[in-house]
Protein backbone atom coordinates (compact mmCIF):
# COMPACT_ATOMS: atom_id res chain seq x y z
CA UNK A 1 4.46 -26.81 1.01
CA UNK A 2 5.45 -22.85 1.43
CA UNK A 3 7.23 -21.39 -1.46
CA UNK A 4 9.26 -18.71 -0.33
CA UNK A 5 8.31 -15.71 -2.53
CA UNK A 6 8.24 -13.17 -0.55
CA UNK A 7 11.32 -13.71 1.04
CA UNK A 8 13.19 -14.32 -2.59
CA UNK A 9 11.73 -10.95 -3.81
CA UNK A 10 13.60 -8.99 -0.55
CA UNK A 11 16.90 -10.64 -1.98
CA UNK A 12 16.36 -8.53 -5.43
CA UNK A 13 16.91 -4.98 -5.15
CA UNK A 14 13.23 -3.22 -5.50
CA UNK A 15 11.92 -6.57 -5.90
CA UNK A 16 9.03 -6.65 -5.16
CA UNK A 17 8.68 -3.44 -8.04
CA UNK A 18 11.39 -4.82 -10.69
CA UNK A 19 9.92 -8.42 -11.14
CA UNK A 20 6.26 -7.84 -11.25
CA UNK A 21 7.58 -4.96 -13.98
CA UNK A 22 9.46 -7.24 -15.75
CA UNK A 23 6.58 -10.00 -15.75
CA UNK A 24 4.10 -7.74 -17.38
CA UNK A 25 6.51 -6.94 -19.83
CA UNK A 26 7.06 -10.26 -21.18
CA UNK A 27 3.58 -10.81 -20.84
CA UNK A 28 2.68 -7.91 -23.03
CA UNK A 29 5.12 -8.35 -25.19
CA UNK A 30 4.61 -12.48 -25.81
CA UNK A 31 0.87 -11.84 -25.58
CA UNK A 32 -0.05 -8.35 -26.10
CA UNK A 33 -3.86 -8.57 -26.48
CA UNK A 34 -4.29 -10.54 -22.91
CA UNK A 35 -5.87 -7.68 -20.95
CA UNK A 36 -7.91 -7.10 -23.54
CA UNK A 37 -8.96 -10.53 -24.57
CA UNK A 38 -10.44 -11.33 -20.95
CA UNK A 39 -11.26 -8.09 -20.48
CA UNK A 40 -13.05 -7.07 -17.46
CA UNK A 41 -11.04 -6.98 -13.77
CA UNK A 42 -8.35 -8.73 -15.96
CA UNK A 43 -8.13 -5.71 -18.44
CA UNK A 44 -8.33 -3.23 -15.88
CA UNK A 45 -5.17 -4.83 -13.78
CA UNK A 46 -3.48 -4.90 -17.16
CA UNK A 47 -4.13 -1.04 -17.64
CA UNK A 48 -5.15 0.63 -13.87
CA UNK A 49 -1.54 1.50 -13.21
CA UNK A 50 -3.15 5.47 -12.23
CA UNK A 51 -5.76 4.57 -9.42
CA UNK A 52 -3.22 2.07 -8.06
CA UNK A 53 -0.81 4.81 -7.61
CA UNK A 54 -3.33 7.16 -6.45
CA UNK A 55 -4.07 4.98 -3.38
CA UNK A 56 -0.90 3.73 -3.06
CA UNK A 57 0.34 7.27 -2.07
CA UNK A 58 -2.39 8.50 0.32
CA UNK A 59 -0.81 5.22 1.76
CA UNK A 60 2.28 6.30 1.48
CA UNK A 61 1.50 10.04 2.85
CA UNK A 62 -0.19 8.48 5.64
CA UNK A 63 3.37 6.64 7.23
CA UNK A 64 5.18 10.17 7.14
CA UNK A 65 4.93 11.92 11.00
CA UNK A 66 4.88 15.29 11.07
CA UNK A 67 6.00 15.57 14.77
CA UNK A 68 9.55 14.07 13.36
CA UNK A 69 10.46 16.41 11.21
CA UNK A 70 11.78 19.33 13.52
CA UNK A 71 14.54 17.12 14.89
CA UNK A 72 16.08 16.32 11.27
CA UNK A 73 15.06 18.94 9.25
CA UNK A 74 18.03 20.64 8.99
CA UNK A 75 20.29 17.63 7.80
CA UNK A 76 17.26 15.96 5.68
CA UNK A 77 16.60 19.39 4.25
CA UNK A 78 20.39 19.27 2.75
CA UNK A 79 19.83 16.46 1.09
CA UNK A 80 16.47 17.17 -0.31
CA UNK A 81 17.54 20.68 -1.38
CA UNK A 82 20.46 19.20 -2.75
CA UNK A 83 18.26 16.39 -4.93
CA UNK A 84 16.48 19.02 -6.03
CA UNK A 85 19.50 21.37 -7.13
CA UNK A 86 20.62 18.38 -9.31
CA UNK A 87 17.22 17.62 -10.78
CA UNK A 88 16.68 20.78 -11.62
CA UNK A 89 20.04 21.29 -13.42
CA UNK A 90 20.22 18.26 -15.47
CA UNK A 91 16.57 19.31 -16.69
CA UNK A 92 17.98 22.34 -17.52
CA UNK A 93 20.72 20.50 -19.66
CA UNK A 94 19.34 17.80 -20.76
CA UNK A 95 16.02 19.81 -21.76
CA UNK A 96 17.76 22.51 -24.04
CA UNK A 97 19.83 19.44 -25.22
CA UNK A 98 16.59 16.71 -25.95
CA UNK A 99 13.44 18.91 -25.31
CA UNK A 100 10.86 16.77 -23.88
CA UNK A 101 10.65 14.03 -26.99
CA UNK A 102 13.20 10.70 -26.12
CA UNK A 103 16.27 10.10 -28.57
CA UNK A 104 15.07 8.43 -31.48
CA UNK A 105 17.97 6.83 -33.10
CA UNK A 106 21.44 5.62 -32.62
CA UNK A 107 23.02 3.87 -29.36
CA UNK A 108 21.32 6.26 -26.94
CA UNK A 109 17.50 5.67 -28.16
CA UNK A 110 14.94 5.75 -25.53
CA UNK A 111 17.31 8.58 -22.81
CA UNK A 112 15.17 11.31 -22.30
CA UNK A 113 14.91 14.27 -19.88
CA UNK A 114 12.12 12.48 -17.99
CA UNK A 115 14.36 9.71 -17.66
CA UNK A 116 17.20 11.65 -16.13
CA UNK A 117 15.06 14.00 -13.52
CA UNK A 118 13.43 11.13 -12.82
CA UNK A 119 15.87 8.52 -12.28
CA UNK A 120 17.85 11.95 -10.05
CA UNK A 121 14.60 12.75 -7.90
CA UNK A 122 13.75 9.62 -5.80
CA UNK A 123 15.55 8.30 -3.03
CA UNK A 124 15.88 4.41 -2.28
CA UNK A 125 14.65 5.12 1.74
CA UNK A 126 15.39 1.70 2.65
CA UNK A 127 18.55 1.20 1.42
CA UNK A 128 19.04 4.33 2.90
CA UNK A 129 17.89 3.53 5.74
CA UNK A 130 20.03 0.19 6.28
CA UNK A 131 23.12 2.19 5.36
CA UNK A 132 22.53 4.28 7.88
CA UNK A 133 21.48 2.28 10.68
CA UNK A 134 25.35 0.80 10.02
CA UNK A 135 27.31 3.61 9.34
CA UNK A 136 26.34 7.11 11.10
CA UNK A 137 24.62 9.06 13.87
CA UNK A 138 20.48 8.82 14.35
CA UNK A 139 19.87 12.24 12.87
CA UNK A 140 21.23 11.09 10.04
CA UNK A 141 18.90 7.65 9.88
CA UNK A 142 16.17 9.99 10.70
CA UNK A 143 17.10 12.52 7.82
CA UNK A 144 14.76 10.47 5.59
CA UNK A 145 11.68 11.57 7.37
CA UNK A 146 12.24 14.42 5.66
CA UNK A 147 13.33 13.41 2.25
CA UNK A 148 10.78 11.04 2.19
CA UNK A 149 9.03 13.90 0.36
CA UNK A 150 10.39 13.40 -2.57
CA UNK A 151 8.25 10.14 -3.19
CA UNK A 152 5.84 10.82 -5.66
CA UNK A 153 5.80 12.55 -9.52
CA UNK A 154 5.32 15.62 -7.79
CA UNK A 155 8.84 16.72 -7.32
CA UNK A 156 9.65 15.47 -11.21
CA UNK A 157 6.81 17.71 -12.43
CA UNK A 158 8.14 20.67 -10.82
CA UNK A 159 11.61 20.54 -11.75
CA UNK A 160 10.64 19.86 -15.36
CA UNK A 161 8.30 23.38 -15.17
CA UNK A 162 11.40 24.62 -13.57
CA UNK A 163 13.84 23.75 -16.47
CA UNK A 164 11.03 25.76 -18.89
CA UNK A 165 10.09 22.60 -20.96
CA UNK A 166 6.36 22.23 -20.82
CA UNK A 167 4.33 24.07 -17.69
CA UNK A 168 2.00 21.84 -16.07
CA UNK A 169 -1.39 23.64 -14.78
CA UNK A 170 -1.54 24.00 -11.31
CA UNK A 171 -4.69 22.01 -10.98
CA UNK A 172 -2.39 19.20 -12.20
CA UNK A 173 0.63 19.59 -9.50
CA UNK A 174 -1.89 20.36 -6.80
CA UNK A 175 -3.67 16.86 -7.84
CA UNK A 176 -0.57 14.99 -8.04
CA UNK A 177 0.64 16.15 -4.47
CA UNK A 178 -2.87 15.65 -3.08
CA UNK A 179 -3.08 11.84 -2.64
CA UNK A 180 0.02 12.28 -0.48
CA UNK A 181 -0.41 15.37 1.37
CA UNK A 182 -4.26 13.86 1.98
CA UNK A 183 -2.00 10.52 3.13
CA UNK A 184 -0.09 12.72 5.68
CA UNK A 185 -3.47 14.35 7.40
CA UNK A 186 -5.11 11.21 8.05
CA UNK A 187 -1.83 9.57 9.10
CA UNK A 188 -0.84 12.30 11.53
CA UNK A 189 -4.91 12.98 13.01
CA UNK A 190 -5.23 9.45 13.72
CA UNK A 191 -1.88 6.75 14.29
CA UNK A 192 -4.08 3.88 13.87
CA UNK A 193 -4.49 5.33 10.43
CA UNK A 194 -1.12 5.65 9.95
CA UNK A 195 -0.67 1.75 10.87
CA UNK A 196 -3.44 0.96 9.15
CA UNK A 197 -2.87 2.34 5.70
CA UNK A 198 1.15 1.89 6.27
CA UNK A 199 0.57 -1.90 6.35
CA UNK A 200 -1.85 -1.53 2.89
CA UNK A 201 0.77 0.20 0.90
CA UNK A 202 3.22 -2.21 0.34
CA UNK A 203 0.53 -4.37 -1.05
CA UNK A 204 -0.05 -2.11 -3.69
CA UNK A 205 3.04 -2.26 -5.33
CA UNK A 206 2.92 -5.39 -7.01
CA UNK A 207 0.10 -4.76 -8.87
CA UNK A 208 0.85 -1.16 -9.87
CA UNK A 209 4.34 -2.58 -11.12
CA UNK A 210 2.71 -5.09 -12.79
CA UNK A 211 0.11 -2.35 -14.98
CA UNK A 212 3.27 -0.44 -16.04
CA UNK A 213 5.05 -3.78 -17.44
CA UNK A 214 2.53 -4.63 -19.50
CA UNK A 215 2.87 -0.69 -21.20
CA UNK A 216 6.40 -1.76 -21.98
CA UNK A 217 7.78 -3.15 -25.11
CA UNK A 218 10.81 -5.79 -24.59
CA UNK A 219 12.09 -5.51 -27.93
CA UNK A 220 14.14 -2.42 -26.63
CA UNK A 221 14.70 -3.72 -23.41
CA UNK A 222 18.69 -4.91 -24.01
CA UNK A 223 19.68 -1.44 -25.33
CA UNK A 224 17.51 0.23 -22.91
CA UNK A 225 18.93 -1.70 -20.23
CA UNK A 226 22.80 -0.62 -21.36
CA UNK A 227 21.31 2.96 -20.96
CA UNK A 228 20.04 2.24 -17.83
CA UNK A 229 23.48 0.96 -16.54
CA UNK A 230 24.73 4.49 -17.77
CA UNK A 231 22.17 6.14 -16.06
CA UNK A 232 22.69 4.41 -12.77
CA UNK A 233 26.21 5.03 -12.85
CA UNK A 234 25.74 8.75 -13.74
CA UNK A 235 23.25 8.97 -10.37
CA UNK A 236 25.54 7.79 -7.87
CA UNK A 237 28.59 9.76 -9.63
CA UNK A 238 26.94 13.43 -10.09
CA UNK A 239 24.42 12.97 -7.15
CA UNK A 240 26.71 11.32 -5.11
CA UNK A 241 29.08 13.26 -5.50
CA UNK A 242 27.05 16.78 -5.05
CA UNK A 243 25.38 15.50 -1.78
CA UNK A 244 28.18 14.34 0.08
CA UNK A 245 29.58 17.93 -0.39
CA UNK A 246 26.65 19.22 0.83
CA UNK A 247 26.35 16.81 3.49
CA UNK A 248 29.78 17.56 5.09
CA UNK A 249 28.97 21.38 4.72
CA UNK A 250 25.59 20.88 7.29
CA UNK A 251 28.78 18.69 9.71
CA UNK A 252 28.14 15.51 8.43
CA UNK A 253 30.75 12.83 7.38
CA UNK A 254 29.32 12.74 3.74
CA UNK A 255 28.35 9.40 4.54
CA UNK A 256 24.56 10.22 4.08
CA UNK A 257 25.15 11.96 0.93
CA UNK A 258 26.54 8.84 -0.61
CA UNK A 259 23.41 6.69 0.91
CA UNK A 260 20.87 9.18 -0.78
CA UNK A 261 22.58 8.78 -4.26
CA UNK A 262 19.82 6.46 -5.51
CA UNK A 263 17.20 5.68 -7.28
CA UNK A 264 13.85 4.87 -5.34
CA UNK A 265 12.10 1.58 -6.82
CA UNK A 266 8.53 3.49 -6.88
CA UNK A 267 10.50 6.04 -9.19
CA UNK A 268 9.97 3.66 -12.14
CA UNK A 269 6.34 4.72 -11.94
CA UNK A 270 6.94 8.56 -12.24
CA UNK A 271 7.34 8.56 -16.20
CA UNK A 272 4.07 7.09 -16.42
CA UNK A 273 2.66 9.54 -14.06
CA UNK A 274 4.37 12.49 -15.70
CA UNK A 275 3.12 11.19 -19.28
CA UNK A 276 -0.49 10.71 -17.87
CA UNK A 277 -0.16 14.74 -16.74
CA UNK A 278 1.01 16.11 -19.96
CA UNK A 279 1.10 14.31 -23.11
CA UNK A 280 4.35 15.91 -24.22
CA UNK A 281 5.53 13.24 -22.47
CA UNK A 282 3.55 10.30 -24.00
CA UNK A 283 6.65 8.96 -25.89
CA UNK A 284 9.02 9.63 -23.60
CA UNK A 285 7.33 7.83 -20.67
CA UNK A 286 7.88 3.82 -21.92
CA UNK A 287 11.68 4.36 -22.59
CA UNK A 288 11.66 5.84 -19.31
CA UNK A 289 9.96 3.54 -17.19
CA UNK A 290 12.71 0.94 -18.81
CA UNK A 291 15.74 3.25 -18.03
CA UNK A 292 14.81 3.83 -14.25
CA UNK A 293 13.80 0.59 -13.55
CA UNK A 294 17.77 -0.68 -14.71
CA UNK A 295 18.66 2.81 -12.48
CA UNK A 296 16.86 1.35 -9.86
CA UNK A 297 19.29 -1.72 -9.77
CA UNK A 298 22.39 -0.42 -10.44
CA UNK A 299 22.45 1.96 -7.81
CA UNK A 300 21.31 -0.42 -5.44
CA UNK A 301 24.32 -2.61 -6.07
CA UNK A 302 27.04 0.25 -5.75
CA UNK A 303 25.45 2.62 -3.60
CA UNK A 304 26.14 0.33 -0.80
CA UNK A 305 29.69 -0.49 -1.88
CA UNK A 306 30.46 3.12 -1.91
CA UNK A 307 28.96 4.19 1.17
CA UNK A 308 31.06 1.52 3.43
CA UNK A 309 34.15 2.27 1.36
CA UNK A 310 33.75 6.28 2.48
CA UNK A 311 32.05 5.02 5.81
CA UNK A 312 36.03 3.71 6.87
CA UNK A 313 37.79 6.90 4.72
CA UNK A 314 36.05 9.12 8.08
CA UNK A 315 35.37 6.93 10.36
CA UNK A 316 36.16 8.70 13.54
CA UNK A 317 33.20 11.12 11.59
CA UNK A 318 30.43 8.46 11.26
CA UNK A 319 30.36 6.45 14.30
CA UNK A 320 27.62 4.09 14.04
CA UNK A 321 24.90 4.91 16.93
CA UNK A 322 25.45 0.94 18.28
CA UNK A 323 28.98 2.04 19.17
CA UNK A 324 28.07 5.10 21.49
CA UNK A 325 25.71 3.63 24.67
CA UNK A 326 25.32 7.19 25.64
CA UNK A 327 23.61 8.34 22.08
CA UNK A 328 19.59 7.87 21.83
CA UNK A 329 17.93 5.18 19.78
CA UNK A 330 17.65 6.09 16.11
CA UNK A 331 14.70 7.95 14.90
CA UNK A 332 12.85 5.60 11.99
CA UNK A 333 11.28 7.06 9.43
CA UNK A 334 9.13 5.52 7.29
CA UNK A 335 11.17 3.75 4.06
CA UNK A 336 10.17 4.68 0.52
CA UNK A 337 7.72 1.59 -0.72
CA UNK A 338 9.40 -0.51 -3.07
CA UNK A 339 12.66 -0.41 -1.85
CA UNK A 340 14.50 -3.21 -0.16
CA UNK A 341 15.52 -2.77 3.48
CA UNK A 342 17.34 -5.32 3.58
CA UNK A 343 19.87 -4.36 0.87
């Protein structure tokens, strides 16, 4: 008899990320000392989040074409830049307001700057992607081939040198962009590769999710997850908000700028990352990892509700590519791993 688990984790927004999270949470929180306890390949799945990332994005790197980028660079480059813009000034805030160290106390215990830049810096490229396959032009759907860049800790890293809270070495930023940027020359010198290692990288991602759940401690979970609401909601208000501005400057409808107001599922791993890089981060990372993972699914729920609400506000301004015979087929770029095209 076929149990239907893949097909049930599609259903879940960043699925396939959130629930093997969320299992090696309870798992390390009902039974803390399992990794250890077998030890061995067990252990090492229990605490090899790092190399499982660092394959994961030459993976990753390897399903973005270079030859794509021209044709959509100036409306992907909009909404990159304008990611970036609002990364860079909520670490500015948020780091002269909390430093680098997490809230210790009171209702909002566990937000951190990590958190926010993080949560801000990754877009969910298939959920992207779907909206835009329904609701606008193909340069728009093929916008993502260039903010597929932001995948990684890379970008996170930069804007937090960039709000002046600690400086990472730039052995450190060059060896966190490598993996991808390595990805990306293999993937564009040779397309069976690209297909090759495109197929592997969605694999990774359950087991990767898995090593960060078992960091995490459920006991904060419910008032981390209240912050994470908050959080979610504050990502598709400011960024939303920001990028379809932008969006209609570059002669858009502003119906891409909604659909890039979210939170990538692979962007729970960042904090982690980030933490791994600089140890002023150690304590902020497992709050963090909590908060963008509830990020993750709130702004998978609304971002799509918002998006066809503006979608009919201008119409006449986002025709869906379906609707004009005349236009050429949509240009696909590859979809952020752990997000859920189907959402």
């Amino acid at each position: 008899m076929s149990v239907p688990i893949k097909r049930t984790l599609d259903r879940i927004p960043g699925g396939l990320m959130i629930v093997p999270l969320v299992a090696g949470a309870i798992l390390a929180t009902v039974a803390p000392g399992t990794g250890a306890f077998f030890g061995s390949f067990t252990n090492a799945l229990f605490t090899g989040a790092l190399p499982i990332l660092a394959v994961f994005y030459v993976c990753l790197g390897a399903s973005i074409a270079v030859e794509t980028l021209p044709r959509v660079v100036k409306r992907g480059g909009v909404l990159l830049g304008g990611k970036i813009a609002v990364g860079i000034i909520a670490g500015l805030v948020f780091g002269h307001l909390l430093g680098e160290q997490p809230v210790a106390t009171g209702w909002f215990a566990g937000i951190s700057t990590l958190a926010i830049v993080a949560a801000i810096n990754d877009t969910n490229g298939g959920l992207y992607m779907a909206l835009m396959q329904q609701h606008a032009q193909p340069e728009e759907a093929g916008a993502y081939s260039v903010m597929s860049l932001e995948s990684g800790p890379f970008l996170t890293m930069g804007t937090l040198g960039v709000a002046v809270l600690s400086a990472f070495p730039w052995q450190t930023l060059a060896g966190a962009v490598l993996p991808l940027a390595f990805g990306m020359l293999i993937g564009n010198l040779d397309h069976d590769m690209r297909a090759f290692l495109d197929r592997a990288a969605d694999a990774l991602i359950p087991f990767f999710a898995f090593a960060l759940g078992s960091t995490l401690d459920l006991h904060r979970v419910w008032q981390a997850g209240l912050l994470g609401v908050a959080l979610g909601l504050g990502v598709v208000a400011v960024s939303g908000t920001v990028l379809t501005i932008l969006d209609r400057t570059a002669g858009g409808s502003g119906v891409a700028g909604i659909a890039a107001a979210s939170t990538a599922a692979n962007a729970a791993a960042v904090p982690a990352i980030v933490a791994a890089a600089n140890p002023a981060y150690a304590a902020a990372a497992a709050p963090a990892t909590v908060l963008v993972a509830a990020s993750v699914i709130v702004t998978a729920l609304l971002v799509p509700v918002v998006t066809v609400w503006w979608a009919g506000r201008v119409a006449p301004l986002s025709l869906p590519a379906a609707a004009a015979p005349s236009s050429p087929a949509p240009t696909r770029a590859p979809r952020s791993r752990g997000d859920t095209p189907s959402t």
